[in-house]
C-alpha atoms as a PDB file:
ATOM      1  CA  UNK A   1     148.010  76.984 122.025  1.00  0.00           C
ATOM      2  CA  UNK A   2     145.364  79.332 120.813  1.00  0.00           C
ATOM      3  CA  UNK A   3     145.636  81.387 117.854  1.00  0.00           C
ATOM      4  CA  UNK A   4     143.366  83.816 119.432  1.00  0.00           C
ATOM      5  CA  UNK A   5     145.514  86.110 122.164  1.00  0.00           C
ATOM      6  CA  UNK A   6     144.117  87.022 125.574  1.00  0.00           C
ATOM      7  CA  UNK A   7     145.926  90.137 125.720  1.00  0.00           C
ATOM      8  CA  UNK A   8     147.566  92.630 123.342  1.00  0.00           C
ATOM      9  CA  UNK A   9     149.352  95.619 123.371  1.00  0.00           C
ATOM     10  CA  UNK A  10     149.524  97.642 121.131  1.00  0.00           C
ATOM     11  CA  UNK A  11     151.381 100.919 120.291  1.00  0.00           C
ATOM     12  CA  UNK A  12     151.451 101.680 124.050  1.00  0.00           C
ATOM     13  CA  UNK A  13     153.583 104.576 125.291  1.00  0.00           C
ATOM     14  CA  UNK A  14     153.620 106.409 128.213  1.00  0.00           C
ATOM     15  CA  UNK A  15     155.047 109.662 128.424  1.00  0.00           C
ATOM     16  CA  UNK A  16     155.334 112.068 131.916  1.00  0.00           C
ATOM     17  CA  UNK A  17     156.641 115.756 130.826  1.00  0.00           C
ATOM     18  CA  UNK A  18     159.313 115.111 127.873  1.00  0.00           C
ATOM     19  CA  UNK A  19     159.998 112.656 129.229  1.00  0.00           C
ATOM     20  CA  UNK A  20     158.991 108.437 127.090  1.00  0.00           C
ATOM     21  CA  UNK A  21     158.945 105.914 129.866  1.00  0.00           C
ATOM     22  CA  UNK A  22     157.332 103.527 127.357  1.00  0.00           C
ATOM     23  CA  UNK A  23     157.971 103.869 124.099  1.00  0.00           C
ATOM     24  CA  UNK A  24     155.689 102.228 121.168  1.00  0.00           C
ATOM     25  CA  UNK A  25     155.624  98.766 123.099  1.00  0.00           C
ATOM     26  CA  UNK A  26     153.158  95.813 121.578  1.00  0.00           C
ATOM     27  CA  UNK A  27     153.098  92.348 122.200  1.00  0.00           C
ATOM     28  CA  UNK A  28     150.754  89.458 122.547  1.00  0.00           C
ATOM     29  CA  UNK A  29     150.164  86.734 124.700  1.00  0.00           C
ATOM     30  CA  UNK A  30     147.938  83.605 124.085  1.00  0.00           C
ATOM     31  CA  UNK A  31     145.754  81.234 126.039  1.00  0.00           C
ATOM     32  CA  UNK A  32     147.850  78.307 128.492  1.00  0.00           C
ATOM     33  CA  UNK A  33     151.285  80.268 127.742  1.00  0.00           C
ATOM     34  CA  UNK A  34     153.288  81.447 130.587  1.00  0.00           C
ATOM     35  CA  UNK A  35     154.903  84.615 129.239  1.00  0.00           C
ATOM     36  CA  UNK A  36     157.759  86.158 131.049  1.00  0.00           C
ATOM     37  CA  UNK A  37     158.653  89.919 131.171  1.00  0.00           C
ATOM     38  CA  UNK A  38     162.199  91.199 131.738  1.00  0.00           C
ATOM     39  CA  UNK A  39     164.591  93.955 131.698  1.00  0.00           C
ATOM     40  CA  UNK A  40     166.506  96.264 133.635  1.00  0.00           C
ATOM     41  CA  UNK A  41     166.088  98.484 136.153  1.00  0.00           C
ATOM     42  CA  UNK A  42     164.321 101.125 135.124  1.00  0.00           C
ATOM     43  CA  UNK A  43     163.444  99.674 131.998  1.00  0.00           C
ATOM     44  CA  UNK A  44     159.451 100.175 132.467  1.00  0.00           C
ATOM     45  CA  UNK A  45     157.981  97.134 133.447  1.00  0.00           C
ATOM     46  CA  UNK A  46     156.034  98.197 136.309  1.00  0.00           C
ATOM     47  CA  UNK A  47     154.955 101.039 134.359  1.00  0.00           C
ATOM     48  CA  UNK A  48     153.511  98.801 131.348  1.00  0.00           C
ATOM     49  CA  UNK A  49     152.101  95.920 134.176  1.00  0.00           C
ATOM     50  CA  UNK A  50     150.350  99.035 136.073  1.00  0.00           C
ATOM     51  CA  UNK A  51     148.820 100.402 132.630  1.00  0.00           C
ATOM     52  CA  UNK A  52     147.583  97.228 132.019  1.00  0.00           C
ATOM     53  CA  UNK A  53     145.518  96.632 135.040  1.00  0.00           C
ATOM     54  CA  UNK A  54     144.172 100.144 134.850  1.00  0.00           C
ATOM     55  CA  UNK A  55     146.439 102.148 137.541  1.00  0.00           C
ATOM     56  CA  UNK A  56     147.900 104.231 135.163  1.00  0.00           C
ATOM     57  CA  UNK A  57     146.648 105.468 131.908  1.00  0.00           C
ATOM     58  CA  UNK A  58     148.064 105.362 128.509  1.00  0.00           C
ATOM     59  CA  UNK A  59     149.728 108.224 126.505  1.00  0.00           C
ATOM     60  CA  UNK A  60     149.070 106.645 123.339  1.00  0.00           C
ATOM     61  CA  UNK A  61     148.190 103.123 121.982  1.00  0.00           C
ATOM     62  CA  UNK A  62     145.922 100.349 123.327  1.00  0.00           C
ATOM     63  CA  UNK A  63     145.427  97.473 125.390  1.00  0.00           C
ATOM     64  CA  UNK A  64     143.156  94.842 124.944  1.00  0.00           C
ATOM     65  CA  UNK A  65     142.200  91.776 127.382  1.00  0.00           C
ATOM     66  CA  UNK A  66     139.623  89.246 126.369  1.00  0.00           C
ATOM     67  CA  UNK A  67     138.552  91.580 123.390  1.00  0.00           C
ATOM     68  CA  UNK A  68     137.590  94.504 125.652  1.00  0.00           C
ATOM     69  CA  UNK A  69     139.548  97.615 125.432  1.00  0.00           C
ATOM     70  CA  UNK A  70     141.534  98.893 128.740  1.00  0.00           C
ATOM     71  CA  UNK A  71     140.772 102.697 127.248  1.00  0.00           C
ATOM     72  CA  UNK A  72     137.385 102.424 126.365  1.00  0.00           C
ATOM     73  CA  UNK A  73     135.421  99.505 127.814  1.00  0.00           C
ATOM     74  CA  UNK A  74     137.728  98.890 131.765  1.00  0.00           C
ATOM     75  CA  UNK A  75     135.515  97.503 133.314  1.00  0.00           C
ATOM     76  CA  UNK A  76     134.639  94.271 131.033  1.00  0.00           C
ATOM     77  CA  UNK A  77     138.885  94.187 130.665  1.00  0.00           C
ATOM     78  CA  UNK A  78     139.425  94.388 134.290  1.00  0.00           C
ATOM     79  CA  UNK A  79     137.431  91.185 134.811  1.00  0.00           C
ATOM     80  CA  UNK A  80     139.308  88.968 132.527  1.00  0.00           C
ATOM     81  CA  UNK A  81     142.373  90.067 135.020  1.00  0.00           C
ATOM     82  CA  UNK A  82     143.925  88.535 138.262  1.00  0.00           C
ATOM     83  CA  UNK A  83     146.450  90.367 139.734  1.00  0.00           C
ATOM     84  CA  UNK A  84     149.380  89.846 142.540  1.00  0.00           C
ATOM     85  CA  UNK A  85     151.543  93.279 142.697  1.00  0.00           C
ATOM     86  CA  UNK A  86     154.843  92.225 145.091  1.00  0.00           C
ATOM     87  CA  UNK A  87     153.265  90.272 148.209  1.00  0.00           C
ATOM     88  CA  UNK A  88     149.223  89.788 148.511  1.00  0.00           C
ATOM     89  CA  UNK A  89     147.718  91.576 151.161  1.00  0.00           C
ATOM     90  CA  UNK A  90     145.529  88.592 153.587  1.00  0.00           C
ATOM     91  CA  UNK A  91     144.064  88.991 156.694  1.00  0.00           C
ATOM     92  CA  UNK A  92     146.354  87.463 158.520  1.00  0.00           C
ATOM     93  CA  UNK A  93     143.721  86.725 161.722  1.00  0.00           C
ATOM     94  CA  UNK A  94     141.395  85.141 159.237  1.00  0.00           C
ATOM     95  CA  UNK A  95     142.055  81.485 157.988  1.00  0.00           C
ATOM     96  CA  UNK A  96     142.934  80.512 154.364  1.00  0.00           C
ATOM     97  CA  UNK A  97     139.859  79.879 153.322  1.00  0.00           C
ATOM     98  CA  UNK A  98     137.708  82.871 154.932  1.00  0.00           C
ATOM     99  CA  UNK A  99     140.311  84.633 153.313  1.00  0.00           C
ATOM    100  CA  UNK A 100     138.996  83.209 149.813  1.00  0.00           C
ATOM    101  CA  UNK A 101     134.992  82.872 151.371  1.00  0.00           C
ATOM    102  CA  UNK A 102     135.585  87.276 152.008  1.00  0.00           C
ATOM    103  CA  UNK A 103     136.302  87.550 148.188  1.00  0.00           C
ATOM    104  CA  UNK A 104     134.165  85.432 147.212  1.00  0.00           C
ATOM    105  CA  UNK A 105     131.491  87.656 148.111  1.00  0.00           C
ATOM    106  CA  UNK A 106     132.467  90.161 145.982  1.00  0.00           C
ATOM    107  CA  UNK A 107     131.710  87.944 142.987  1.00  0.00           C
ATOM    108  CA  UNK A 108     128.127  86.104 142.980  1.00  0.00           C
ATOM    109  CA  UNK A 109     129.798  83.638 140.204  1.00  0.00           C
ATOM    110  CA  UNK A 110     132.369  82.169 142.538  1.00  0.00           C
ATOM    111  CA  UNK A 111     130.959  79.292 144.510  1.00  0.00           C
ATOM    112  CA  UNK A 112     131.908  77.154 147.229  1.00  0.00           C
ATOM    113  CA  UNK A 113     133.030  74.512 144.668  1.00  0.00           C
ATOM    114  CA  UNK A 114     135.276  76.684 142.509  1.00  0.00           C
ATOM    115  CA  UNK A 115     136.729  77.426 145.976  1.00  0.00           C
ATOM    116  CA  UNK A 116     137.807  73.992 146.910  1.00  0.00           C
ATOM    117  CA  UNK A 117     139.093  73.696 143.436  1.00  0.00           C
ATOM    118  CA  UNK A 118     141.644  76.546 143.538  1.00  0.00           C
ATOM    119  CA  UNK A 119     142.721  75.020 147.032  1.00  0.00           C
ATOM    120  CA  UNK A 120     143.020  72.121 145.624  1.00  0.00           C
ATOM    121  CA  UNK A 121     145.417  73.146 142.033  1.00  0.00           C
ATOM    122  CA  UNK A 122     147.991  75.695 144.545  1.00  0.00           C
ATOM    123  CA  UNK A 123     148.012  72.889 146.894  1.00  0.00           C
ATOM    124  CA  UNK A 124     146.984  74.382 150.426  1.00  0.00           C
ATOM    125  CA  UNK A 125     143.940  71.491 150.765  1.00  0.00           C
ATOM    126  CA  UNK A 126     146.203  70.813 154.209  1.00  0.00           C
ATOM    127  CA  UNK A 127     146.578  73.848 155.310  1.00  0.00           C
ATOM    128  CA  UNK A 128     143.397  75.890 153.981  1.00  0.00           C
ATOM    129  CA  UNK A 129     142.067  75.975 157.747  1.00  0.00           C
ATOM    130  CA  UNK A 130     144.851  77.452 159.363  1.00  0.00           C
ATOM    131  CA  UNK A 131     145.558  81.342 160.201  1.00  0.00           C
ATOM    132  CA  UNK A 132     147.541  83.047 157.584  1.00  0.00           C
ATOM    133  CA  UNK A 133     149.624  84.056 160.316  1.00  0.00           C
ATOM    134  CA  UNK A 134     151.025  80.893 160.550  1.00  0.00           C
ATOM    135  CA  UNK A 135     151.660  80.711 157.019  1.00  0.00           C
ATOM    136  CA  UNK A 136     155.258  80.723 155.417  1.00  0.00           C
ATOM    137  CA  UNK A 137     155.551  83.676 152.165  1.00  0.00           C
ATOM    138  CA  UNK A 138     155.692  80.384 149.882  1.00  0.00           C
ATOM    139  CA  UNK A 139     152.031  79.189 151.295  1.00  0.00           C
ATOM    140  CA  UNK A 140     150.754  82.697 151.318  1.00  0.00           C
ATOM    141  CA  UNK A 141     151.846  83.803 147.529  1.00  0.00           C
ATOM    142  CA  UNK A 142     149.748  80.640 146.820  1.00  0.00           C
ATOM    143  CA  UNK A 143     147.273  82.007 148.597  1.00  0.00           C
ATOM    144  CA  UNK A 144     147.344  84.768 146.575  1.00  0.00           C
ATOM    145  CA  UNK A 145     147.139  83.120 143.666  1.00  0.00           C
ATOM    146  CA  UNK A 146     143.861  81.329 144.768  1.00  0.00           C
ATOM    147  CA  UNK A 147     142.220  84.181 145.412  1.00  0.00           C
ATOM    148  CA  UNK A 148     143.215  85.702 141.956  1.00  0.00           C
ATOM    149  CA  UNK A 149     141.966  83.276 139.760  1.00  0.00           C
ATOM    150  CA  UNK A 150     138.892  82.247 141.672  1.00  0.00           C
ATOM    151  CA  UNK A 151     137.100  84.456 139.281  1.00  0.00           C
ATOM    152  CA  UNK A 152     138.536  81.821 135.957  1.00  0.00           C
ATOM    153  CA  UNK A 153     139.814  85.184 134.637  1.00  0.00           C
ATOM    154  CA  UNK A 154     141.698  85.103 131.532  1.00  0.00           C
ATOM    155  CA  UNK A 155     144.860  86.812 132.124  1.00  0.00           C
ATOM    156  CA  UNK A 156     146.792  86.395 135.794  1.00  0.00           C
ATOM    157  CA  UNK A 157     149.517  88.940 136.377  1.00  0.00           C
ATOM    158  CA  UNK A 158     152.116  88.099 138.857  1.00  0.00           C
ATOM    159  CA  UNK A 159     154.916  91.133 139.206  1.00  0.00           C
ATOM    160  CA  UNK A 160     158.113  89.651 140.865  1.00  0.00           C
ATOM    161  CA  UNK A 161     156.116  86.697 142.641  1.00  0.00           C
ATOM    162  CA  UNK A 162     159.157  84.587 143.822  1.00  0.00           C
ATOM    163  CA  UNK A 163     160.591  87.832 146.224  1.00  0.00           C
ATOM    164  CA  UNK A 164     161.179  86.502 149.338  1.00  0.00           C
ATOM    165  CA  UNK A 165     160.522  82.755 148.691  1.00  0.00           C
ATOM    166  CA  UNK A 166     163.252  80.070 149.479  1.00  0.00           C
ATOM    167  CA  UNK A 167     164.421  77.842 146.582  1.00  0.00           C
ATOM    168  CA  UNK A 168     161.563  75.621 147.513  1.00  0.00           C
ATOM    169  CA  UNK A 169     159.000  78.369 147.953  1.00  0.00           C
ATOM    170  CA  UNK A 170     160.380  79.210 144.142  1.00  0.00           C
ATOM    171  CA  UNK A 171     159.901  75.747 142.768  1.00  0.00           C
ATOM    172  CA  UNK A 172     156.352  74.943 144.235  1.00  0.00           C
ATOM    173  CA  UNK A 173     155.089  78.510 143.043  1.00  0.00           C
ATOM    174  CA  UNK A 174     156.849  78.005 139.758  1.00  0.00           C
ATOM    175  CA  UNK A 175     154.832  74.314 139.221  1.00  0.00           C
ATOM    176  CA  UNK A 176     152.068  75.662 139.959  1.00  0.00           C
ATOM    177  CA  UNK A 177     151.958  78.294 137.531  1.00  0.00           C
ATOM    178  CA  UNK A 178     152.889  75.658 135.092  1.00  0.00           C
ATOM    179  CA  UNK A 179     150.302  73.870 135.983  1.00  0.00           C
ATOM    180  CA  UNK A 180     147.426  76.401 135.767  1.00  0.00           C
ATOM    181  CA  UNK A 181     148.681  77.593 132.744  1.00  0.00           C
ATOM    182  CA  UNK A 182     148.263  73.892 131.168  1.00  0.00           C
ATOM    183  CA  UNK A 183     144.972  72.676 133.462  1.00  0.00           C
ATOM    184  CA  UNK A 184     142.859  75.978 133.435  1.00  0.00           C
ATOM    185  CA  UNK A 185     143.915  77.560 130.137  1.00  0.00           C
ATOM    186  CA  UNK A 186     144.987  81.064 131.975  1.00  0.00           C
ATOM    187  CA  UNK A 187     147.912  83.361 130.370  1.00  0.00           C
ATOM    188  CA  UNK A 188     150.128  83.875 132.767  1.00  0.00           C
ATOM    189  CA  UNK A 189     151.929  87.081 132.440  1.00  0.00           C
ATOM    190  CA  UNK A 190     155.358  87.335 135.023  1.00  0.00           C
ATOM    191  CA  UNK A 191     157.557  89.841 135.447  1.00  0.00           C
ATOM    192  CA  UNK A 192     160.751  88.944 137.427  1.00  0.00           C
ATOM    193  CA  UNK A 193     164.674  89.628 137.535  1.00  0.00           C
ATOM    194  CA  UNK A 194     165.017  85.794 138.129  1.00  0.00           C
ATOM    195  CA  UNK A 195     166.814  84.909 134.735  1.00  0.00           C
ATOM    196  CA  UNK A 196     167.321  81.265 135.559  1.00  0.00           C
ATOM    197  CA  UNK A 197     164.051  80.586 137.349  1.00  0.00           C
ATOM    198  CA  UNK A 198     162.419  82.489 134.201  1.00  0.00           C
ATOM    199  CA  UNK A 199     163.907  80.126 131.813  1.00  0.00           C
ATOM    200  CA  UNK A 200     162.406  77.312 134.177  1.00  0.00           C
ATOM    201  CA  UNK A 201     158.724  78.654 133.955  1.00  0.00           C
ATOM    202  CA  UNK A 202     157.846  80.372 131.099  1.00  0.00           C
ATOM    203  CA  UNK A 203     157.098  79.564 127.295  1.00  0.00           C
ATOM    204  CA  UNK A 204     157.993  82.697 126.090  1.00  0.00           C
ATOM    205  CA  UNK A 205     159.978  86.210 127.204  1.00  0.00           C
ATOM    206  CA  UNK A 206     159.917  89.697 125.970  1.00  0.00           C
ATOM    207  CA  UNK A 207     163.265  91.989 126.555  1.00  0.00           C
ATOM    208  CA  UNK A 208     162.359  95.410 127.661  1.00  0.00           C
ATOM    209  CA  UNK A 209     164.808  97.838 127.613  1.00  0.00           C
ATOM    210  CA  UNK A 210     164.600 101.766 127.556  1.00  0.00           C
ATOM    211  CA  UNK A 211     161.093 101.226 127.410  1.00  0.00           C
ATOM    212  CA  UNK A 212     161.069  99.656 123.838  1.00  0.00           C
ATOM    213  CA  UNK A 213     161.058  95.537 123.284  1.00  0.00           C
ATOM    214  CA  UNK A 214     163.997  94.629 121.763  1.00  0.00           C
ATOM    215  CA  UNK A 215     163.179  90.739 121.900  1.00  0.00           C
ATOM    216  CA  UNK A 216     160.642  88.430 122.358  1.00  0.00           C
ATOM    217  CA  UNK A 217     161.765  84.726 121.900  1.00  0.00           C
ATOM    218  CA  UNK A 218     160.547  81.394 123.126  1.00  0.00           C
ATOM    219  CA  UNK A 219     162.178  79.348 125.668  1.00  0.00           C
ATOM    220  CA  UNK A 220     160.394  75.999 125.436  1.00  0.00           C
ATOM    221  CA  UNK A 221     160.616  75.579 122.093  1.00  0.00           C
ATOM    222  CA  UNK A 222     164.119  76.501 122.021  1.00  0.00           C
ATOM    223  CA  UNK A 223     165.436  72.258 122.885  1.00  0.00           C
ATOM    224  CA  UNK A 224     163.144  71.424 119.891  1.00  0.00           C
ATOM    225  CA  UNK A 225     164.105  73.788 117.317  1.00  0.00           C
ATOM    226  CA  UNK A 226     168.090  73.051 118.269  1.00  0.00           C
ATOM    227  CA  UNK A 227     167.670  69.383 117.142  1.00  0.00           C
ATOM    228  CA  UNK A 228     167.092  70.522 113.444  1.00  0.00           C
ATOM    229  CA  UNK A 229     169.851  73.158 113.947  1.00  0.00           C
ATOM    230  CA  UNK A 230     173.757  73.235 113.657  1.00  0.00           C
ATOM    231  CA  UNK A 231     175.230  74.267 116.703  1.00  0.00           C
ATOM    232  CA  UNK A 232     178.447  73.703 118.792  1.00  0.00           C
ATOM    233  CA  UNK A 233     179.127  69.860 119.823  1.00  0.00           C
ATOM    234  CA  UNK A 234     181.953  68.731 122.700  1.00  0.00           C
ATOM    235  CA  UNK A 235     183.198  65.524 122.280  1.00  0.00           C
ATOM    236  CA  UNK A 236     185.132  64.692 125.087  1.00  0.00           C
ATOM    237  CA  UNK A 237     187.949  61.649 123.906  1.00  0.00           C
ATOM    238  CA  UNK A 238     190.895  59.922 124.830  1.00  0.00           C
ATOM    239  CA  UNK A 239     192.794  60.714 121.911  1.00  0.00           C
ATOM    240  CA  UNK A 240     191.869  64.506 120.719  1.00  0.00           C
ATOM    241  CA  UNK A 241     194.480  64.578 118.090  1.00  0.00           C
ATOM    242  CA  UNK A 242     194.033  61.605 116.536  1.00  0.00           C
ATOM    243  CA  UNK A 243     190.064  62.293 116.814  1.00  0.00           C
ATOM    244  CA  UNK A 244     190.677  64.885 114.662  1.00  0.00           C
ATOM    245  CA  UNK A 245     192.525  62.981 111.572  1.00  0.00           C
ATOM    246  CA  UNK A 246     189.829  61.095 111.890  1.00  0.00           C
ATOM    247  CA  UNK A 247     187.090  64.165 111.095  1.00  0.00           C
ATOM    248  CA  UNK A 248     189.227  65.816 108.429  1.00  0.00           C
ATOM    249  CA  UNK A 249     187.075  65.593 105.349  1.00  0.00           C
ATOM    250  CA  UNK A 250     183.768  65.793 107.666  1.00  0.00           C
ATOM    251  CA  UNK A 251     183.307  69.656 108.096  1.00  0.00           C
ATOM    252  CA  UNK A 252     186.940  69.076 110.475  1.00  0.00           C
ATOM    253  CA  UNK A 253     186.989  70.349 114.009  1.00  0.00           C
ATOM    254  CA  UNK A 254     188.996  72.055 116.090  1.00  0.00           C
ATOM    255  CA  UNK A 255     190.727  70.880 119.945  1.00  0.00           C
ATOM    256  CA  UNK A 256     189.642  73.160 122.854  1.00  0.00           C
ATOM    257  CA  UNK A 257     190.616  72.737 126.501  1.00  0.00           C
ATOM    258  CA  UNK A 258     191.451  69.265 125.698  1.00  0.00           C
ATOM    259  CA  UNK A 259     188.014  68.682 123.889  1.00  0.00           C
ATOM    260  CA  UNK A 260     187.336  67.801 120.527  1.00  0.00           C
ATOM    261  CA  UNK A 261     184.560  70.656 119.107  1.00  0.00           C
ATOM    262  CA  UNK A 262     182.880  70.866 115.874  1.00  0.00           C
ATOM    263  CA  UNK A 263     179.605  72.358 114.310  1.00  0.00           C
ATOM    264  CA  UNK A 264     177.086  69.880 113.623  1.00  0.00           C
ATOM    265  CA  UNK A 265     173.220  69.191 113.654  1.00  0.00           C
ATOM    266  CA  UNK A 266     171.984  66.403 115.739  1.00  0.00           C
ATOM    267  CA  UNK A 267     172.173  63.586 112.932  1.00  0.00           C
ATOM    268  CA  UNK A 268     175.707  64.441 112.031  1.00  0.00           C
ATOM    269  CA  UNK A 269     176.416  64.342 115.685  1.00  0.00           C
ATOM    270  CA  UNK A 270     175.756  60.751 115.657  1.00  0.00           C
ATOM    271  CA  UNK A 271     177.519  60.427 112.782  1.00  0.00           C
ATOM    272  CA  UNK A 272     180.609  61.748 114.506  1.00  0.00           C
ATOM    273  CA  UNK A 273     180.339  59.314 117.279  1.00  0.00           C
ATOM    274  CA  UNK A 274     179.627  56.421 114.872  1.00  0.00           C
ATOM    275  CA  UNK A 275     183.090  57.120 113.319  1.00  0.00           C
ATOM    276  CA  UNK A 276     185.345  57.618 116.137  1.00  0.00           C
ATOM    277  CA  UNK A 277     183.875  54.449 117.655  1.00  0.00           C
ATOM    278  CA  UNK A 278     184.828  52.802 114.784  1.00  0.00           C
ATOM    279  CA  UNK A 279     188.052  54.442 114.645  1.00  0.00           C
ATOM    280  CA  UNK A 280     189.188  52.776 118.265  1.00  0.00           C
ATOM    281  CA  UNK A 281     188.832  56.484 120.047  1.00  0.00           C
ATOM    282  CA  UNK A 282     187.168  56.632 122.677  1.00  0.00           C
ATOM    283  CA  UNK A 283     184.246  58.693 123.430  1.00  0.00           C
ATOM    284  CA  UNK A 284     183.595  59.655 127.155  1.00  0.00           C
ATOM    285  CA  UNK A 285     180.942  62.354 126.761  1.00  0.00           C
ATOM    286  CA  UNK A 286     179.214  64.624 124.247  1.00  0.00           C
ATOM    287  CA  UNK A 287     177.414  68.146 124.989  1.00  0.00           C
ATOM    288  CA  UNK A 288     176.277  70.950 122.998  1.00  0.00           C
ATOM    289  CA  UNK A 289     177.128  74.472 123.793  1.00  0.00           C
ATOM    290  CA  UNK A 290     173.587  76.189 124.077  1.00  0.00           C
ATOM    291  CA  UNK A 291     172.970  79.598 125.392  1.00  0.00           C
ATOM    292  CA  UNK A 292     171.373  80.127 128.668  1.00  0.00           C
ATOM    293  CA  UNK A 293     168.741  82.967 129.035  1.00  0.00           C
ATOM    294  CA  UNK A 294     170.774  84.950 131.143  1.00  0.00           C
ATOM    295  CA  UNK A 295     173.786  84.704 127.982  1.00  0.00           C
ATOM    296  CA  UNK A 296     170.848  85.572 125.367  1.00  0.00           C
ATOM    297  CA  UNK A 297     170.025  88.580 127.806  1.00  0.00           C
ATOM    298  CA  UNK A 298     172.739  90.138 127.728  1.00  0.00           C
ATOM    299  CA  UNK A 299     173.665  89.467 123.969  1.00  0.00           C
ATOM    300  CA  UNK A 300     170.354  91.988 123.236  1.00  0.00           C
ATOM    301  CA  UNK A 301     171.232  94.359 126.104  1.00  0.00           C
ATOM    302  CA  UNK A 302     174.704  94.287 126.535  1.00  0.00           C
ATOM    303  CA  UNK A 303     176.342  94.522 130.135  1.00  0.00           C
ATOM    304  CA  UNK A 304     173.316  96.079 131.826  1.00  0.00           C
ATOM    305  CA  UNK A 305     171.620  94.599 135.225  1.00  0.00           C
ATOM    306  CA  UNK A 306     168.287  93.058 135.195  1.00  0.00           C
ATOM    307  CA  UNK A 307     165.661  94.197 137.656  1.00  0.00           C
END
């Protein structure tokens, strides 16, 4: 991943009366990552995605994309930006790709070929000659994202893009963000109330809440850094009790719901299971207790909703 981010915020608040809706917010996010943007309702995320494409302006702070300032220079920051707010807007009478040929237009750099290679990544190569009418939301939201990053731009935005879609809607959208992301380079930049399809898609998330970030933490790299980490192991056994005589001495353990747990790194796990092997106990299964996103949500926020 680049060192270099595509966008950053900086500072940014947003006040309306006396009233902060954004409050001192700054983050960055880099080239191929798919960065995820939660919170709850009423937490400002709409409010910081609309500043950032220019539909609302800042109180205070900054916000750069591709090195050009939002404030000061829009117009050469706007270009580094696709957007999708909600649902794109096609014509639905048109075809697929006359819907891409009519924007197209509006940009002399996008060719036919750059065309037929955006069909091509979202998948739609079958379908690209049919009416959007006869389109499901799945085929059309990858539409949408065609059309958005015909123009190679730099940053894509995407606020809630799964609403609507089935599971399998969710799931093709979803690898295909992946997969521009890792093919194209493009930050992708999604705001969603999805926890678990969140956790599926992106690299990293920041935690709005009250219009301040309160968290940003990765989610990829999350499996890797747990390997080199203690954390909470389940040993499911035959004989519990006697599977722990066997531990005392080794950092012990403890029985729960008929499991055998302990805290251990990933070495000593093996460890563990080499002895009670060797013991004549045994072993059935073995899991680690990790933390979901939605648990590590509402650790940082407490009980409140996401939206």
């Amino acid at each position: 991943m680049s060192q270099v981010p595509v966008a950053r915020l900086q500072d940014v608040t947003k006040r309306i009366g006396s009233r902060t809706i954004i409050d001192r917010v700054s983050l960055e996010i880099y080239p191929g990552e798919v960065f995820g943007f939660l919170g709850p309702n009423g937490s400002g995320k709409t409010t910081t995605i609309r500043m950032m494409v220019g539909l609302m302006a800042m109180t205070s702070g900054d916000i750069s994309i591709g090195g050009h300032s939002v404030r000061t220079h829009y117009p050469q920051a706007a270009a580094q930006v696709g957007a999708i707010v909600e649902n794109p807007e096609m014509y639905k009478y048109l075809t697929g790709y006359q819907n891409l040929l009519h924007y197209a237009r509006m940009n002399a750099s996008i060719t036919r070929e750059r065309i037929d290679e955006v069909v091509k990544l979202v998948g739609l190569s079958g379908r690209i000659h049919d009416k959007v009418k006869k389109y499901s939301l799945g085929m059309r939201q990858r539409l949408g994202v065609a059309q958005a990053v015909m123009h190679r731009p730099k940053l894509l935005i995407l606020d809630e893009p799964t609403n609507g879609l089935d599971p399998a809607g969710i799931r093709e959208l979803r690898d295909y963000l992946r997969q521009l992301a890792q093919e194209e380079g493009t930050a992708v930049f999604v705001s969603s109330h999805l926890l678990s399809e969140m956790e599926l898609m992106c690299d990293r998330v920041a935690i709005l809440q009250k219009g301040q970030i309160i968290d940003i933490r990765s989610i990829r790299g999350q499996a890797a850094s747990a390997q080199q980490q203690a954390e909470e192991a389940l040993f499911d056994v035959d004989r519990p009790e006697a599977a722990l005589g066997v531990l005392q001495g080794q950092g012990g353990g403890r029985i729960v719901d008929g499991l055998l747990e302990l805290t251990a790194d990933r070495n000593e796990i093996a460890e563990v299971n080499r002895r009670l092997v060797e013991a004549g106990i045994r072993v059935y299964g073995i899991r680690t207790k990790t933390k979901s996103l939605e648990d590590q949500f509402l650790e940082v926020t407490g009980s409140e909703t996401i939206g």
